[in-house]
Protein backbone atom coordinates (compact mmCIF):
# COMPACT_ATOMS: atom_id res chain seq x y z
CA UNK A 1 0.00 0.00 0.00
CA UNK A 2 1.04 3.28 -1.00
CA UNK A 3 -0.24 6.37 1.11
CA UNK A 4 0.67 9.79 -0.23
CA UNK A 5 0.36 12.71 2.63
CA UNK A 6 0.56 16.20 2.08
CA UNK A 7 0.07 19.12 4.34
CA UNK A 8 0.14 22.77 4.80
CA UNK A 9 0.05 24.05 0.78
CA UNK A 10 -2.33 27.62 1.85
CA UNK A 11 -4.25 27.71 -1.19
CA UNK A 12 -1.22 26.39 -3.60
CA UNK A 13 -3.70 24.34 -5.60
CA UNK A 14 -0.60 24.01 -8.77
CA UNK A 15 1.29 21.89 -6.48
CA UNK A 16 -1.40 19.76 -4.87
CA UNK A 17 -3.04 19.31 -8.98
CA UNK A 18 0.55 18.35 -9.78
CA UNK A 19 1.10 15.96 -7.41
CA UNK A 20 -1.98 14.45 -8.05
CA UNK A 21 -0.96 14.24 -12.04
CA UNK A 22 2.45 12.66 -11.21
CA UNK A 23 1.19 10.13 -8.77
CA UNK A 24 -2.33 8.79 -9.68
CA UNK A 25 -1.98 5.75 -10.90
CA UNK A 26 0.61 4.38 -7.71
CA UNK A 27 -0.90 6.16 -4.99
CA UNK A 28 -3.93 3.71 -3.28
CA UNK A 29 -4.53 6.46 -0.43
CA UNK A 30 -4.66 10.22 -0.66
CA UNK A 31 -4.17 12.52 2.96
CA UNK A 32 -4.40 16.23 3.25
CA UNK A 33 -3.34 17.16 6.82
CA UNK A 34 -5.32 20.29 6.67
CA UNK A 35 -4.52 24.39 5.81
CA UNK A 36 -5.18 23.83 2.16
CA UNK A 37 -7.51 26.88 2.33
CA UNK A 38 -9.91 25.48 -0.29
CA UNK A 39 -13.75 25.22 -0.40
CA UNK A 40 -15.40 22.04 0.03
CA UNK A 41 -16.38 22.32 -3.40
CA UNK A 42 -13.10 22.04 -4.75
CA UNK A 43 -12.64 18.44 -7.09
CA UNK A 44 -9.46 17.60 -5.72
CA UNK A 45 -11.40 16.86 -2.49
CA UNK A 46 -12.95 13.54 -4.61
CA UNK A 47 -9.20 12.20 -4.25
CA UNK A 48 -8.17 13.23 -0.73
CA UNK A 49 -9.01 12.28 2.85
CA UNK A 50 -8.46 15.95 4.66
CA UNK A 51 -9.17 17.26 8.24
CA UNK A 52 -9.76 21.14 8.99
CA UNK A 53 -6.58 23.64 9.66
CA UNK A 54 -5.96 26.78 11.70
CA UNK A 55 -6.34 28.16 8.46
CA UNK A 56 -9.14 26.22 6.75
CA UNK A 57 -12.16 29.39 6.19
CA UNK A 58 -15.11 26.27 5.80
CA UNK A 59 -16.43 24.09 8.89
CA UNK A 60 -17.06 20.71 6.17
CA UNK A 61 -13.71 19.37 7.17
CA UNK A 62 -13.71 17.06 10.48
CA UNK A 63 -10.81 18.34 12.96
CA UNK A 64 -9.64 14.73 12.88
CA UNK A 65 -10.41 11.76 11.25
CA UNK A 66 -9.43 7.96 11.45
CA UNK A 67 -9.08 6.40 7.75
CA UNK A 68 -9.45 2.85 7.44
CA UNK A 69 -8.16 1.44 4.44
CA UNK A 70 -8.22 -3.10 4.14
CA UNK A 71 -5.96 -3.74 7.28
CA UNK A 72 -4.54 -0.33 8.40
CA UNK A 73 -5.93 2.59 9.70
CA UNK A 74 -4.44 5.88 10.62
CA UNK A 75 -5.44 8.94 12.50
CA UNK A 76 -5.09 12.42 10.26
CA UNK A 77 -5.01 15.85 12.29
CA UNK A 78 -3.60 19.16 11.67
CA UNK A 79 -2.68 19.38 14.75
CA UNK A 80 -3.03 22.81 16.45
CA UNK A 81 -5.80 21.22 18.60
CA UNK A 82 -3.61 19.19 19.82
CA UNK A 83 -0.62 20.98 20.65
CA UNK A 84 2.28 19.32 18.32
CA UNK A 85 4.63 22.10 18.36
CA UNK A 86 5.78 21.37 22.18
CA UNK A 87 4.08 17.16 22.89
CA UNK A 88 2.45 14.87 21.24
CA UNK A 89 0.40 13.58 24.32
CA UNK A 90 -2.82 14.54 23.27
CA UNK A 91 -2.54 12.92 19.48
CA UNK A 92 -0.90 9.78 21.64
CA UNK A 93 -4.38 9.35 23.90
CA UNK A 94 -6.35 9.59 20.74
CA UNK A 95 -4.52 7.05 18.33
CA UNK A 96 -4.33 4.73 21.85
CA UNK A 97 -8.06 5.39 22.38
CA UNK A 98 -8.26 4.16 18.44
CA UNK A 99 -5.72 1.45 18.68
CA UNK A 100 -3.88 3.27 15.87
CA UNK A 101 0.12 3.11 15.52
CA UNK A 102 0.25 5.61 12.80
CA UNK A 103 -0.87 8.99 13.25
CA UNK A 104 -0.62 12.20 10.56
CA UNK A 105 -0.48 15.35 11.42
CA UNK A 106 0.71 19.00 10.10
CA UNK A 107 0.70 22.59 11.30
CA UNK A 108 4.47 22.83 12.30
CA UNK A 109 5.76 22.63 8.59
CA UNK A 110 8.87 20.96 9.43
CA UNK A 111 9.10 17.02 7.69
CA UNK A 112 9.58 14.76 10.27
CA UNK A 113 8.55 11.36 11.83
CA UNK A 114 8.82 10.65 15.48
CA UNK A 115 7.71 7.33 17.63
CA UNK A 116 6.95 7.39 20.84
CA UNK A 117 5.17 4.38 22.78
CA UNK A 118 5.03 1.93 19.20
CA UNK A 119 2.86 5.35 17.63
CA UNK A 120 4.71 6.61 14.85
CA UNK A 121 3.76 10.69 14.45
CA UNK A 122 4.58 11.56 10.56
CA UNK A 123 4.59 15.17 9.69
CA UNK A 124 4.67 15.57 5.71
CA UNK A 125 6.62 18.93 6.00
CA UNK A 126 4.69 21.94 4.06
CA UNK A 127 4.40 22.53 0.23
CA UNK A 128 3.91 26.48 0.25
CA UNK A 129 5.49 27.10 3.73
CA UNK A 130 8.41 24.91 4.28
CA UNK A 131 10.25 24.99 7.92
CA UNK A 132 13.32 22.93 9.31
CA UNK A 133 15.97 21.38 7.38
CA UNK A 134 14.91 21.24 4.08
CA UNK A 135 14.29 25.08 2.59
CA UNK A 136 11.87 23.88 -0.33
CA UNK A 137 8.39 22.42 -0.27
CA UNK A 138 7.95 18.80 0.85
CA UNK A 139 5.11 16.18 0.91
CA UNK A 140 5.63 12.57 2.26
CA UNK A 141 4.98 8.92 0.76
CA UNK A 142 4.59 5.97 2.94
CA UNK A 143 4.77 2.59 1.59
CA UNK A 144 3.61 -0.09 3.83
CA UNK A 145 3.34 -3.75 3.30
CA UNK A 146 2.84 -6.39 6.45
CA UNK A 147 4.01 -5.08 9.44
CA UNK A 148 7.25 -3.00 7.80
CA UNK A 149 7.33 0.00 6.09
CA UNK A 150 9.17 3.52 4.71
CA UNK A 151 8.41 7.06 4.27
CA UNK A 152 9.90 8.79 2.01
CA UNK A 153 9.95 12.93 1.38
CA UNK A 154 10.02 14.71 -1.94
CA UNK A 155 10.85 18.34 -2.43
CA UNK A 156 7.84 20.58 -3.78
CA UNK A 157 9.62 19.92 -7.65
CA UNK A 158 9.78 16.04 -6.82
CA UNK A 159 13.14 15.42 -6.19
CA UNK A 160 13.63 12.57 -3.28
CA UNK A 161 14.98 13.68 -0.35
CA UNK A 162 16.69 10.63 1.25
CA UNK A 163 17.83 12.05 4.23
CA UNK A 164 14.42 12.09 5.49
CA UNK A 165 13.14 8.78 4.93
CA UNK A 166 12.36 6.98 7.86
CA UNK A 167 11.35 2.98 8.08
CA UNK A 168 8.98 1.91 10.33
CA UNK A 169 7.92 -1.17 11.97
CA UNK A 170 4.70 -2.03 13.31
């Protein structure tokens, strides 16, 4: 299973239309971690799971969401509910109350994935807003099959960015 998770883009619908384009036949899940600033009506909705952002204008998003898809399921959050930028104690309770070991979230812009407790916390960086170490754009990709998996990071023009990935194991 391929996931594709992208966060953050404040109304860059170019990059999120591209993305789409590049990946659409070898992506089986699409996530949106909130702060796209688009309506509800907007098609690329049809594709993506998303949550509402801090800066999401329209109340038709869910502040967080658990996707199911065959034998995983993952919690998706921005995240400034929940206080990432100094814990993640509050998006821990929830994925335990879930019985979910992956959990995505945005709002901090920085790419990163952190486990605490057998929960792995993925943050897919920001297209339009990028913080931390990498100074471009980046969205995240995590392939999972069995109990093993990776995420990898691409720059906002699509160029890996190995020094990111991360494996997991569930």
């Amino acid at each position: 299973m391929k996931a594709l998770i992208i966060s953050d883009n404040h109304g860059d619908t170019y990059h999120m239309e591209e993305i789409f384009s590049i990946y659409e036949k070898e992506i089986d899940l699409w996530i949106h971690c909130g702060d796209s600033e688009f309506t509800e009506e907007n098609p690329l909705w049809q594709n993506y799971h998303t949550v509402k952002g801090n800066m999401d204008t329209t109340n038709a998003f869910p502040e967080s969401s658990v996707v199911k898809y065959y034998e995983n399921a993952f919690l998706i959050v921005h995240g400034h509910l929940h206080n990432v930028k100094t814990s993640f104690s509050t998006l821990k309770k929830e994925a335990e109350k879930e019985g979910l070991q992956i959990v995505f979230y945005g709002h901090t812009h920085i790419p990163r994935v952190d486990k605490e407790d057998n929960i792995y916390f993925i943050n897919p960086g920001s297209i339009a807003q990028p913080r931390g170490p990498i100074h471009k754009g980046t969205y995240a990709i995590l392939e999972l099959e069995d109990n093993s998996g990776i995420i990898r990071y691409y720059d906002e023009d699509h160029n890996p960015v190995p020094q990111l990935n991360e494996k997991i194991e569930l």
